[in-house]
Every structure is written in structure tokens, then in C-alpha cells.
PDB file of N, CA and C in Angstrom:
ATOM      1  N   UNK A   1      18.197  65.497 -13.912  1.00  0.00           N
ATOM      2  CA  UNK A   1      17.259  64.487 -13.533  1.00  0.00           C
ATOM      3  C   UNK A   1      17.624  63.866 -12.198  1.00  0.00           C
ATOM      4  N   UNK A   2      17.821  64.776 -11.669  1.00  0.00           N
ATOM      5  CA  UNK A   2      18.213  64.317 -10.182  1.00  0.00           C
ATOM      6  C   UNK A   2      16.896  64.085  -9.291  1.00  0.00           C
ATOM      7  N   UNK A   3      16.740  63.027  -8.634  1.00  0.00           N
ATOM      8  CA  UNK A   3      16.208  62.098  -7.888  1.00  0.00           C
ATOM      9  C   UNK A   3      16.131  62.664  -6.363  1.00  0.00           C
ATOM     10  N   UNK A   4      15.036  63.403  -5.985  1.00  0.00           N
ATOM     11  CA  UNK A   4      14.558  63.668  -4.354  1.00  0.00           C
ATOM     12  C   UNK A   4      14.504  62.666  -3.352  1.00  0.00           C
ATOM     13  N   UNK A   5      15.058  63.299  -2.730  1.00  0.00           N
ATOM     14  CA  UNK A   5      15.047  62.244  -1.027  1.00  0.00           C
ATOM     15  C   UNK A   5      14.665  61.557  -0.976  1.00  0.00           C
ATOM     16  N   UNK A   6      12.928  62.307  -1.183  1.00  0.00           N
ATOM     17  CA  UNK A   6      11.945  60.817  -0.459  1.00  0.00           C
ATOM     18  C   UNK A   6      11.702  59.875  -2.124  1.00  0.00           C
ATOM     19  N   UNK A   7      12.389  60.157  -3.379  1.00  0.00           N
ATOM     20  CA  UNK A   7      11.768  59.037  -4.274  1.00  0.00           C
ATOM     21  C   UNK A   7      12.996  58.191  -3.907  1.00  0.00           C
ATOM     22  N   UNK A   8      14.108  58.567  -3.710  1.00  0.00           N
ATOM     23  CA  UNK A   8      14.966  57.808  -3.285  1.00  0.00           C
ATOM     24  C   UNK A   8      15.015  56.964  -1.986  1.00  0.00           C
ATOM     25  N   UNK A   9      14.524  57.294  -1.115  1.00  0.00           N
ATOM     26  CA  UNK A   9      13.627  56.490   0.204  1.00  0.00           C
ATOM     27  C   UNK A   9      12.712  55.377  -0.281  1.00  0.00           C
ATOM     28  N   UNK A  10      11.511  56.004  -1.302  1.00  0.00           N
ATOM     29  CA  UNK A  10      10.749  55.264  -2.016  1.00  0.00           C
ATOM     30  C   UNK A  10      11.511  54.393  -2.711  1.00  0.00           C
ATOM     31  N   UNK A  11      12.529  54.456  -3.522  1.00  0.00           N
ATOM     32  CA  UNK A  11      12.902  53.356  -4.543  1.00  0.00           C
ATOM     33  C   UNK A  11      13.520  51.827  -3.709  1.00  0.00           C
ATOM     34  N   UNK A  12      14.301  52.851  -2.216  1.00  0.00           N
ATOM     35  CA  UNK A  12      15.147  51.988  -1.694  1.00  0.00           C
ATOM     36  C   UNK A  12      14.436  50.956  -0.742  1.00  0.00           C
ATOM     37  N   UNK A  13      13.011  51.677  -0.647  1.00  0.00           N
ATOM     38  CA  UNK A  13      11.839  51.006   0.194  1.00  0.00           C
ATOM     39  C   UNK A  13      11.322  49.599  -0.781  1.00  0.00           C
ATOM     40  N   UNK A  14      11.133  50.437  -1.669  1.00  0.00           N
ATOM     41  CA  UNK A  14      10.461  49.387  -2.731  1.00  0.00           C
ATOM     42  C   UNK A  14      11.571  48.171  -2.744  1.00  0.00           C
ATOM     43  N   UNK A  15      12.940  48.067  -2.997  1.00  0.00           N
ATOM     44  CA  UNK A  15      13.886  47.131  -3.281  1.00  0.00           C
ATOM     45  C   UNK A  15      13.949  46.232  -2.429  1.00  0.00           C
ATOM     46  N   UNK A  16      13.593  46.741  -0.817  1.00  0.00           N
ATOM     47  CA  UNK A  16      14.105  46.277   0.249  1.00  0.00           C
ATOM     48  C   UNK A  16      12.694  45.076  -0.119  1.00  0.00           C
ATOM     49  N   UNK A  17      11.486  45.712  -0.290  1.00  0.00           N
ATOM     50  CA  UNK A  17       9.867  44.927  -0.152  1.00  0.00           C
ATOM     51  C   UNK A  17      10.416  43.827  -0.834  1.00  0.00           C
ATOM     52  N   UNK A  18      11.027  44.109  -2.018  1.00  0.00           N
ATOM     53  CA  UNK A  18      11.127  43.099  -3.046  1.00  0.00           C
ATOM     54  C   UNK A  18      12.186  42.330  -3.129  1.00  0.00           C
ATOM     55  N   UNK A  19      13.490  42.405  -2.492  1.00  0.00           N
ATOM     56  CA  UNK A  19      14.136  41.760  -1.561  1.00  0.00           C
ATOM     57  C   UNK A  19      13.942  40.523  -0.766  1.00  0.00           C
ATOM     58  N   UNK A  20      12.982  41.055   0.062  1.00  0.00           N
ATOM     59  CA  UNK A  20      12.429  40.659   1.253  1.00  0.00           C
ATOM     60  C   UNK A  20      11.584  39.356   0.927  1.00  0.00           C
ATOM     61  N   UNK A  21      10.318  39.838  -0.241  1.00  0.00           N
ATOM     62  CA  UNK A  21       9.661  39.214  -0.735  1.00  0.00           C
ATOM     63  C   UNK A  21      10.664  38.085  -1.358  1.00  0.00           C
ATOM     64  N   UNK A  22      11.912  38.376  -2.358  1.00  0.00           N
ATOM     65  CA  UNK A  22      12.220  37.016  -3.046  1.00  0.00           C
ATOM     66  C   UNK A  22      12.715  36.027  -2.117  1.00  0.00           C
ATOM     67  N   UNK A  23      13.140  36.651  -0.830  1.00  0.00           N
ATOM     68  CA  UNK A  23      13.298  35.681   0.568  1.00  0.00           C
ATOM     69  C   UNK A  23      12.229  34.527   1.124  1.00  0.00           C
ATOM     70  N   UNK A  24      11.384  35.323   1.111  1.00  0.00           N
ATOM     71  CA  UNK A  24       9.642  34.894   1.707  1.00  0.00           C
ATOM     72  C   UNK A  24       9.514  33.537   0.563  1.00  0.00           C
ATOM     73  N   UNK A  25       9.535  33.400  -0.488  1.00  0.00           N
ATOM     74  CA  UNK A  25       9.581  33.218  -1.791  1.00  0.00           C
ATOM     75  C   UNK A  25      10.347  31.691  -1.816  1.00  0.00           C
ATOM     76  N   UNK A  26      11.754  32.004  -1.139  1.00  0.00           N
ATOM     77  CA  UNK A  26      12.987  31.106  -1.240  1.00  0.00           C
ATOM     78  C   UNK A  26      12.362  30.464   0.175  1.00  0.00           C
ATOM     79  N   UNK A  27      11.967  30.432   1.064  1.00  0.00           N
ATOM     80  CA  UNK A  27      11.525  29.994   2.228  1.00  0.00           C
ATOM     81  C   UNK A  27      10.366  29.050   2.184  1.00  0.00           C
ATOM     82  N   UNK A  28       9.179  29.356   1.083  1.00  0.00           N
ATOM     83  CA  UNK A  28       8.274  28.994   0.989  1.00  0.00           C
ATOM     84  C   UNK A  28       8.395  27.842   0.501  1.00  0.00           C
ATOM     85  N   UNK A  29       9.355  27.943  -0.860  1.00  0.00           N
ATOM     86  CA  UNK A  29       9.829  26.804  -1.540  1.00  0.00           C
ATOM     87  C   UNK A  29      10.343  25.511  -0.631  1.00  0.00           C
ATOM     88  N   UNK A  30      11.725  25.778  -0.082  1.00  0.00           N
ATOM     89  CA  UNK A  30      12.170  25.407   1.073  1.00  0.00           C
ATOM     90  C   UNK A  30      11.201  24.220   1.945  1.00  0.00           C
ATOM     91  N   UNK A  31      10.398  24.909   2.285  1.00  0.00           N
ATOM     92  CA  UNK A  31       9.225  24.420   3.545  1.00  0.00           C
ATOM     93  C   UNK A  31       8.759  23.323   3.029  1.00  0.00           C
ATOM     94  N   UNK A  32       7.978  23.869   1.707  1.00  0.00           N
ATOM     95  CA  UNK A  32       6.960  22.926   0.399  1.00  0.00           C
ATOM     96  C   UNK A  32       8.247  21.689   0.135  1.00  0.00           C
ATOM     97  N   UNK A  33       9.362  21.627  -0.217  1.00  0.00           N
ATOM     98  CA  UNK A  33       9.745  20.425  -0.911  1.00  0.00           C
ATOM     99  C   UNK A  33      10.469  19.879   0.485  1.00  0.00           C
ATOM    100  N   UNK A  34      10.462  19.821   1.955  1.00  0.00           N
ATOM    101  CA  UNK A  34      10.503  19.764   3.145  1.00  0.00           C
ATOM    102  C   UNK A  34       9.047  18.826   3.615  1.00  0.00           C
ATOM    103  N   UNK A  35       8.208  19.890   3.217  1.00  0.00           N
ATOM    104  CA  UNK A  35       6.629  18.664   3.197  1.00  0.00           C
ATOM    105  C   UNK A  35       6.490  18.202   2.571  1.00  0.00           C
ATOM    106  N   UNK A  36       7.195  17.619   1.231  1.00  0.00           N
ATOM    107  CA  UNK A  36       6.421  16.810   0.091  1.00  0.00           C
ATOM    108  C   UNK A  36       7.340  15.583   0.592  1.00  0.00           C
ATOM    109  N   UNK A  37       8.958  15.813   1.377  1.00  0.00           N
ATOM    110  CA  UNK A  37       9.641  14.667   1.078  1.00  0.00           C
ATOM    111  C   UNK A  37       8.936  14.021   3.078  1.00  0.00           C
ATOM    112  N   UNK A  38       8.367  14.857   3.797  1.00  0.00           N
ATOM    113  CA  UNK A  38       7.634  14.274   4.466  1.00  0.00           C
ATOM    114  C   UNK A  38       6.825  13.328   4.131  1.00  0.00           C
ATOM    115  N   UNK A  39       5.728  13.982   3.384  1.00  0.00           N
ATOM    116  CA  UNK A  39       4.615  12.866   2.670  1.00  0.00           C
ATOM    117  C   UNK A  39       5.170  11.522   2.221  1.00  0.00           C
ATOM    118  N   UNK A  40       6.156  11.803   1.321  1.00  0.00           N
ATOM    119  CA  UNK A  40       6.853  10.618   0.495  1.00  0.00           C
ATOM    120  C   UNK A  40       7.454   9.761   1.968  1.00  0.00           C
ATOM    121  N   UNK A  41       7.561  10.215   2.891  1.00  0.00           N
ATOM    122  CA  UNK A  41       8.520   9.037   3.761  1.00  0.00           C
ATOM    123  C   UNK A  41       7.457   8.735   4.713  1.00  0.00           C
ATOM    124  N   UNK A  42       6.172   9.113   5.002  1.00  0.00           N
ATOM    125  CA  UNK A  42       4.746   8.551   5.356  1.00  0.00           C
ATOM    126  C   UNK A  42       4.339   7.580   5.134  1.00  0.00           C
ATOM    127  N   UNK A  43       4.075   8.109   3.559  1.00  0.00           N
ATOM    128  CA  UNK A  43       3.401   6.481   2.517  1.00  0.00           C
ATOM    129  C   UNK A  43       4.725   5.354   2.057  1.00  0.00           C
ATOM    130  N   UNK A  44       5.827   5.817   2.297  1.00  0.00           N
ATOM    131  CA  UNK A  44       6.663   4.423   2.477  1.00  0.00           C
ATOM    132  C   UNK A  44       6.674   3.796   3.771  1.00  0.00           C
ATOM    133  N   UNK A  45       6.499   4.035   4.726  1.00  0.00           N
ATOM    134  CA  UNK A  45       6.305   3.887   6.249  1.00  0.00           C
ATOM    135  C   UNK A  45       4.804   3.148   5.944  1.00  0.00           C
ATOM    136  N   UNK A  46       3.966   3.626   5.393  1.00  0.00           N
ATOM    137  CA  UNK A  46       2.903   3.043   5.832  1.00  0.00           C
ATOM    138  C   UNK A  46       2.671   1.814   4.692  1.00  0.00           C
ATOM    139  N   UNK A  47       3.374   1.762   3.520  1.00  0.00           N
ATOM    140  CA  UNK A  47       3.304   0.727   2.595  1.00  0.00           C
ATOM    141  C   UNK A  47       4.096   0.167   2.943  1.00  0.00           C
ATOM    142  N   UNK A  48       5.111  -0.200   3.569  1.00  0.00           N
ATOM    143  CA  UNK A  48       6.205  -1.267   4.259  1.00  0.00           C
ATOM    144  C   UNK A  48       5.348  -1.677   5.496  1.00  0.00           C
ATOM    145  N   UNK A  49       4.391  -1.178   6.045  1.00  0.00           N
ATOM    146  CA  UNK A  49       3.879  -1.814   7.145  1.00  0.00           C
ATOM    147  C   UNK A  49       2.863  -2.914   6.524  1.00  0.00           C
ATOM    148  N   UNK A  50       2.095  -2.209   5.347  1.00  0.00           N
ATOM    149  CA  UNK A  50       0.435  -2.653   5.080  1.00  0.00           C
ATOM    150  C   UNK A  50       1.835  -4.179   3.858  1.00  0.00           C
ATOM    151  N   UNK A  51       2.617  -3.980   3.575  1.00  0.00           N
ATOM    152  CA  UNK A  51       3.615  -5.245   2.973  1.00  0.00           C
ATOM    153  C   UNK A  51       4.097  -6.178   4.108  1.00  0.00           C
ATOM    154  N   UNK A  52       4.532  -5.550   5.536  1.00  0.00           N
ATOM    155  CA  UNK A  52       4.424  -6.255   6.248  1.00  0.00           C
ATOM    156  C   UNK A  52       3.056  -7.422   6.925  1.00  0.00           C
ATOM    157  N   UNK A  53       2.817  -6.955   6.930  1.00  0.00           N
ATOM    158  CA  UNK A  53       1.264  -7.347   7.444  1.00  0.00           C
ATOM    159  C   UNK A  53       0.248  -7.952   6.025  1.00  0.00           C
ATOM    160  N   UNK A  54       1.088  -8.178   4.994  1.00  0.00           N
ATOM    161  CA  UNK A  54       0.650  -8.952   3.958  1.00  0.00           C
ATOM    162  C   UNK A  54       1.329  -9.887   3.829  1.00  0.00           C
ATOM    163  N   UNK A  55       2.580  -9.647   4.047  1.00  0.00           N
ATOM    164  CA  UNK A  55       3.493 -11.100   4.431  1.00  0.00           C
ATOM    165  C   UNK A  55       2.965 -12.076   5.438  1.00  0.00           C
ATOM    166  N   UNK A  56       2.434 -11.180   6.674  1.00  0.00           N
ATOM    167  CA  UNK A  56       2.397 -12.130   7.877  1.00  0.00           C
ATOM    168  C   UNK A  56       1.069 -13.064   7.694  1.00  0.00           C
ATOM    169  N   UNK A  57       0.317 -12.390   6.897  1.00  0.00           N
ATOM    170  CA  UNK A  57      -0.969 -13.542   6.255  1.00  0.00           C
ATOM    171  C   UNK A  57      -0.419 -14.454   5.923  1.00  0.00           C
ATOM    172  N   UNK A  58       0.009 -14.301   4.338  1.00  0.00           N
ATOM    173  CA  UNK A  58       0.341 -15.226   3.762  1.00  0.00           C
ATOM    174  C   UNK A  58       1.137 -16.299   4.280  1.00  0.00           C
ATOM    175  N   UNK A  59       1.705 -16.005   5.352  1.00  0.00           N
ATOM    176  CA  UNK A  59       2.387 -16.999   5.809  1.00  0.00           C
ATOM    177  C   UNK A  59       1.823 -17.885   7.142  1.00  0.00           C
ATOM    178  N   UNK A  60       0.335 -17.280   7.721  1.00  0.00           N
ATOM    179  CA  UNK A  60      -0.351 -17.398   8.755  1.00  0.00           C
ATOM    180  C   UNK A  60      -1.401 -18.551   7.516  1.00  0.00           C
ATOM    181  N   UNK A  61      -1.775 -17.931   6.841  1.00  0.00           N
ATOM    182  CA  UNK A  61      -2.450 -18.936   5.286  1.00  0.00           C
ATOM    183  C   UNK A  61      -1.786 -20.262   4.477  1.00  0.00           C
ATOM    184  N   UNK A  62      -0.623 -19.963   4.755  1.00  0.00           N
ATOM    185  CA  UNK A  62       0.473 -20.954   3.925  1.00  0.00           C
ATOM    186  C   UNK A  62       0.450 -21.825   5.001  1.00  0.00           C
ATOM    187  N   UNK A  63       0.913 -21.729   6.281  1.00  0.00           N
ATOM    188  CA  UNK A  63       0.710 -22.773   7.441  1.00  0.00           C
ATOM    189  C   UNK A  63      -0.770 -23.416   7.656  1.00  0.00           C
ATOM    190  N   UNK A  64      -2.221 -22.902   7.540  1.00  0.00           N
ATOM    191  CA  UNK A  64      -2.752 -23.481   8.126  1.00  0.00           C
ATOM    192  C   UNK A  64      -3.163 -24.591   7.307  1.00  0.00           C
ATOM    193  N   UNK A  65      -2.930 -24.327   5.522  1.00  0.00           N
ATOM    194  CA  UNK A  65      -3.376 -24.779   4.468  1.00  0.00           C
ATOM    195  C   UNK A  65      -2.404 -26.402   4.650  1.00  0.00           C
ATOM    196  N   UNK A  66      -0.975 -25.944   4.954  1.00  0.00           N
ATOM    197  CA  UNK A  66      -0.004 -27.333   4.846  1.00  0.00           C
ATOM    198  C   UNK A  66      -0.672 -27.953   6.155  1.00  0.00           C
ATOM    199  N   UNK A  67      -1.657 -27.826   7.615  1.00  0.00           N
ATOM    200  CA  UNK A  67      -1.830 -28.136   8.233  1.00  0.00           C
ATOM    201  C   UNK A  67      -2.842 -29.200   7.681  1.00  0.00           C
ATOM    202  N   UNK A  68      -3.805 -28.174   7.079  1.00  0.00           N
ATOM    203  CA  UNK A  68      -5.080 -28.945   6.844  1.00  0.00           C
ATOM    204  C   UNK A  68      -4.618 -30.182   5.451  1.00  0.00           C
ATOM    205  N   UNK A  69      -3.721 -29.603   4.619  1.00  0.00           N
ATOM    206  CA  UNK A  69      -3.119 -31.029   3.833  1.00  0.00           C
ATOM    207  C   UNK A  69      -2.758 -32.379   4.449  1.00  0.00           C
ATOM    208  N   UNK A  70      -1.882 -32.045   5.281  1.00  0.00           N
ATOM    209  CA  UNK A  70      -1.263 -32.952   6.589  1.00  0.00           C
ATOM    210  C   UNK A  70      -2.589 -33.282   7.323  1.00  0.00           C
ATOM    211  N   UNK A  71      -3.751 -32.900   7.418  1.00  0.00           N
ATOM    212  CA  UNK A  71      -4.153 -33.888   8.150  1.00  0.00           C
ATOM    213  C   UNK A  71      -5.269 -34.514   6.855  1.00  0.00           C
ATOM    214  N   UNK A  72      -5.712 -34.111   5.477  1.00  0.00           N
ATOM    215  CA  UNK A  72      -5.938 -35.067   4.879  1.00  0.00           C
ATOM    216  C   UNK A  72      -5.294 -36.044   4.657  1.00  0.00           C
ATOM    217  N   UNK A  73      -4.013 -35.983   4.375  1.00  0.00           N
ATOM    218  CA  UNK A  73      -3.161 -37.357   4.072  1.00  0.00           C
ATOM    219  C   UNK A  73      -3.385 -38.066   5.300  1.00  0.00           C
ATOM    220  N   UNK A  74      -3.269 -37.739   6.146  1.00  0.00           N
ATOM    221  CA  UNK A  74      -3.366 -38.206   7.455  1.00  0.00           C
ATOM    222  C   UNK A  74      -4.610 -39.101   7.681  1.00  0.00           C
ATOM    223  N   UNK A  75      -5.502 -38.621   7.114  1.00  0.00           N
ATOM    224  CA  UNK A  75      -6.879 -39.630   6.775  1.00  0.00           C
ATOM    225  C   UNK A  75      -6.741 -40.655   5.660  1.00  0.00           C
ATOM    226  N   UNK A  76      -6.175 -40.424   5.037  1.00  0.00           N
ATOM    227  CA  UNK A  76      -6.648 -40.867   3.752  1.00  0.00           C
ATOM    228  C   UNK A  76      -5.861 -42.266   3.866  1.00  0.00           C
ATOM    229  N   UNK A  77      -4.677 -42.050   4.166  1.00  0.00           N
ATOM    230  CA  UNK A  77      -3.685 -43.024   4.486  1.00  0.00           C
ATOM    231  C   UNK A  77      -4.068 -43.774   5.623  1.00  0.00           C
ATOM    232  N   UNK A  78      -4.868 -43.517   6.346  1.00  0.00           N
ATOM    233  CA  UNK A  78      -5.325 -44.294   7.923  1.00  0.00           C
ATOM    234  C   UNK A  78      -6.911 -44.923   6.813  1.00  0.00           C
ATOM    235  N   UNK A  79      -7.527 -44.359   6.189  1.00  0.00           N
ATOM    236  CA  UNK A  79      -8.854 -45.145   6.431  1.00  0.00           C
ATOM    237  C   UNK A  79      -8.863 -44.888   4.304  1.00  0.00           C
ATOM    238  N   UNK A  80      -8.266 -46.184   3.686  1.00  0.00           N
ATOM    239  CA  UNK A  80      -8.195 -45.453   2.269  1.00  0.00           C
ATOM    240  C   UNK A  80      -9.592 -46.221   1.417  1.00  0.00           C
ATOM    241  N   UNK A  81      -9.751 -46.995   1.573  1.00  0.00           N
ATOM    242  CA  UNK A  81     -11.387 -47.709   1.103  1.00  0.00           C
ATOM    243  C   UNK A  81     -12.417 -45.945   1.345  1.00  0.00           C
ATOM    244  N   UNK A  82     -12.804 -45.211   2.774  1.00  0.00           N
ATOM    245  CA  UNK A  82     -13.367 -45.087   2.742  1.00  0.00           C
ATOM    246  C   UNK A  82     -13.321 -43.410   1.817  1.00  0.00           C
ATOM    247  N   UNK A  83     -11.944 -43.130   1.445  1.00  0.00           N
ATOM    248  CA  UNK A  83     -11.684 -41.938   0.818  1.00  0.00           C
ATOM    249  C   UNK A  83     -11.609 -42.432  -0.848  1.00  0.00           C
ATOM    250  N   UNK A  84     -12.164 -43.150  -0.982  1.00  0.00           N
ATOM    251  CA  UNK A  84     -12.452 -44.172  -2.267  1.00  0.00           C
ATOM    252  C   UNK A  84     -13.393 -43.916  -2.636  1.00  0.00           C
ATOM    253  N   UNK A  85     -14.492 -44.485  -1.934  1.00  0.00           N
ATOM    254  CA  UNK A  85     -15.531 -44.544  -1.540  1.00  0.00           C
ATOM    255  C   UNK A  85     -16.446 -43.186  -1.527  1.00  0.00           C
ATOM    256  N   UNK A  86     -15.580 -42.143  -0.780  1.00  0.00           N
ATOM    257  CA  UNK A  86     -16.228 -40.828  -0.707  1.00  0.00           C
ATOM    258  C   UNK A  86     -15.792 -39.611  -2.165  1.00  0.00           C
ATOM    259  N   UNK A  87     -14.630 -40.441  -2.456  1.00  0.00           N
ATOM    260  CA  UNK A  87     -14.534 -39.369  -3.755  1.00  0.00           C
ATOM    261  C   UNK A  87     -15.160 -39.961  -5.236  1.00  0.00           C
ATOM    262  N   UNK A  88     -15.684 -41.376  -5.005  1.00  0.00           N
ATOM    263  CA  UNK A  88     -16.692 -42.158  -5.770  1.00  0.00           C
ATOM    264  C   UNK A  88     -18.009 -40.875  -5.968  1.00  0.00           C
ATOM    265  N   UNK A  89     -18.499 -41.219  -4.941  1.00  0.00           N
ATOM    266  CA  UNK A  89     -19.565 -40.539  -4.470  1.00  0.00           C
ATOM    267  C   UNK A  89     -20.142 -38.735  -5.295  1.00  0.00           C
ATOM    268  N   UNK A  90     -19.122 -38.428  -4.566  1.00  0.00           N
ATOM    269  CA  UNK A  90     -18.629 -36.871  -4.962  1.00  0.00           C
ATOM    270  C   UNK A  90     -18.409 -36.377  -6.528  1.00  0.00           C
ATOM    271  N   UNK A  91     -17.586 -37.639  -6.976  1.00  0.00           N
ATOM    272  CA  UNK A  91     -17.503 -37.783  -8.656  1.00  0.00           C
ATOM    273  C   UNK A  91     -18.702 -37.640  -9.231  1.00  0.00           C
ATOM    274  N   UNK A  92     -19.640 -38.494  -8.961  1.00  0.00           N
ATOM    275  CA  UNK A  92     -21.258 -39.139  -9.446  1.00  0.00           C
ATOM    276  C   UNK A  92     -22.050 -38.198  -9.113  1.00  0.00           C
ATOM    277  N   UNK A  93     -22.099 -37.547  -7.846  1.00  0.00           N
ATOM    278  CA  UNK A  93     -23.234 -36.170  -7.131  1.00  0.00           C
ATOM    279  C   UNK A  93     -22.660 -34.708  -8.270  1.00  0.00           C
ATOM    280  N   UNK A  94     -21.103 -34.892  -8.683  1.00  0.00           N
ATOM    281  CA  UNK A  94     -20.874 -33.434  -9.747  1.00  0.00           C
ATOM    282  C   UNK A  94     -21.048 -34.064 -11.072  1.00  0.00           C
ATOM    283  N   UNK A  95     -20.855 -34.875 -11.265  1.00  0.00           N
ATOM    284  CA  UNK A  95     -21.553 -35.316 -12.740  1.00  0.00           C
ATOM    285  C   UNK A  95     -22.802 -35.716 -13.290  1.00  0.00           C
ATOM    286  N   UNK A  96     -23.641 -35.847 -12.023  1.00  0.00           N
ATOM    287  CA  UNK A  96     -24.875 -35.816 -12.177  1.00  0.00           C
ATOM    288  C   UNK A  96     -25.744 -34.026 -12.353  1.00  0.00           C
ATOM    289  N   UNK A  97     -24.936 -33.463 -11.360  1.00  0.00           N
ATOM    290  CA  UNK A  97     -25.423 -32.096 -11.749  1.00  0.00           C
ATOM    291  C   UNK A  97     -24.992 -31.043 -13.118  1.00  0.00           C
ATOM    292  N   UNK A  98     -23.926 -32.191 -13.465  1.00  0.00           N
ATOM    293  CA  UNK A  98     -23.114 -31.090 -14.413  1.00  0.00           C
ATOM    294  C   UNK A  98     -24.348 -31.463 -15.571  1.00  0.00           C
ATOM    295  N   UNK A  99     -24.565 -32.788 -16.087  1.00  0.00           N
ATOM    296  CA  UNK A  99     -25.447 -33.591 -17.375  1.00  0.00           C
ATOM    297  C   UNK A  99     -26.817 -33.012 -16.773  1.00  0.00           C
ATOM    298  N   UNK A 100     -27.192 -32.476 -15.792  1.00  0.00           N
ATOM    299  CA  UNK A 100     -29.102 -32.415 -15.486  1.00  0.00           C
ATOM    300  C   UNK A 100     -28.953 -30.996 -16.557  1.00  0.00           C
ATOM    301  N   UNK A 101     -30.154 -31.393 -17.327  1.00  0.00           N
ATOM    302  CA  UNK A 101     -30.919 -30.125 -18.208  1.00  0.00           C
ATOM    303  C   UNK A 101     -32.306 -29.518 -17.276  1.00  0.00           C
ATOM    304  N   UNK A 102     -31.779 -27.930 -17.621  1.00  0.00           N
ATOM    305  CA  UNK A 102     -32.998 -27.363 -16.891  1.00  0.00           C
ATOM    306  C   UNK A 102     -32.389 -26.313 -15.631  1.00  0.00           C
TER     307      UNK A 102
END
């Protein structure tokens, strides 16, 4: 059962394809978990920015809010009869709408 030249050419052809191929194979892999840990360091890059830039609100929001507090007290304490007076008012105009039927 001895084996001719060319099947032996053929077999050694075939090994080399398939060889070759489990290379192609090991490379592909390689590349793929190469681009996935790309992706993954993208969307942390871009979720540390879009966290940045959610911080910088909140803190652009947190200031203007203690601004606008600071300058109610700032009224209220300068003119207090008439913040009396106006949250009188305001009381009576939502409790009148809250009791209207219809």
C-alpha cells in the first residue's frame, strides 16, 4: 500500500492548506478580540466624557439655583411686609383654584 508521488504531494499539499488555514484562523481571532477591546475603550472614552459634561451642568445648575436663592433672601429680608403680602395672595389665588368645581 505504498503511496505515489503525486498522492504524497497531494497529502502534503493538503496539510500545508490546512496548516495555513488554522493560522488564518489564529489571526482572525487575534484581530476580532483586538477590535472588540477597541470598541470597549471608545464607549468608555465617550461615557467619561458624556459623565463629564453631566457633572459640568449640574454644577453650572447648582450655582445658578444658590444664586437665584441668594437673591430671594435678598428680597425678602430688604422688603418683608411685601413678601407677606405676596405669598398671602398666591396662597388665596391656589386655593381658590384648587376648591373651584367644574
Amino acid at each position: 500500500m505504498d503511496r505515489s508521488p503525486s498522492d504524497r504531494n497531494t497529502a502534503t499539499t493538503s496539510m500545508d492548506e490546512t496548516t495555513e488555514l488554522y493560522r488564518e484562523i489564529d489571526r482572525l481571532k487575534t484581530d476580532l478580540r483586538q477590535v472588540r477591546a477597541d470598541f470597549a475603550s471608545l464607549g468608555g472614552d465617550a461615557l467619561r466624557a458624556a459623565r463629564a459634561g453631566l457633572n459640568d451642568s449640574v454644577k453650572t445648575a447648582a450655582a445658578k439655583s444658590k444664586a437665584v436663592a441668594d437673591g430671594a433672601e435678598a428680597q425678602i429680608t430688604s422688603h418683608p411686609f411685601i413678601a407677606v403680602g405676596t405669598a398671602f395672595v398666591v396662597g388665596l389665588f391656589v386655593g381658590l383654584r384648587l376648591t373651584r368645581k367644574g
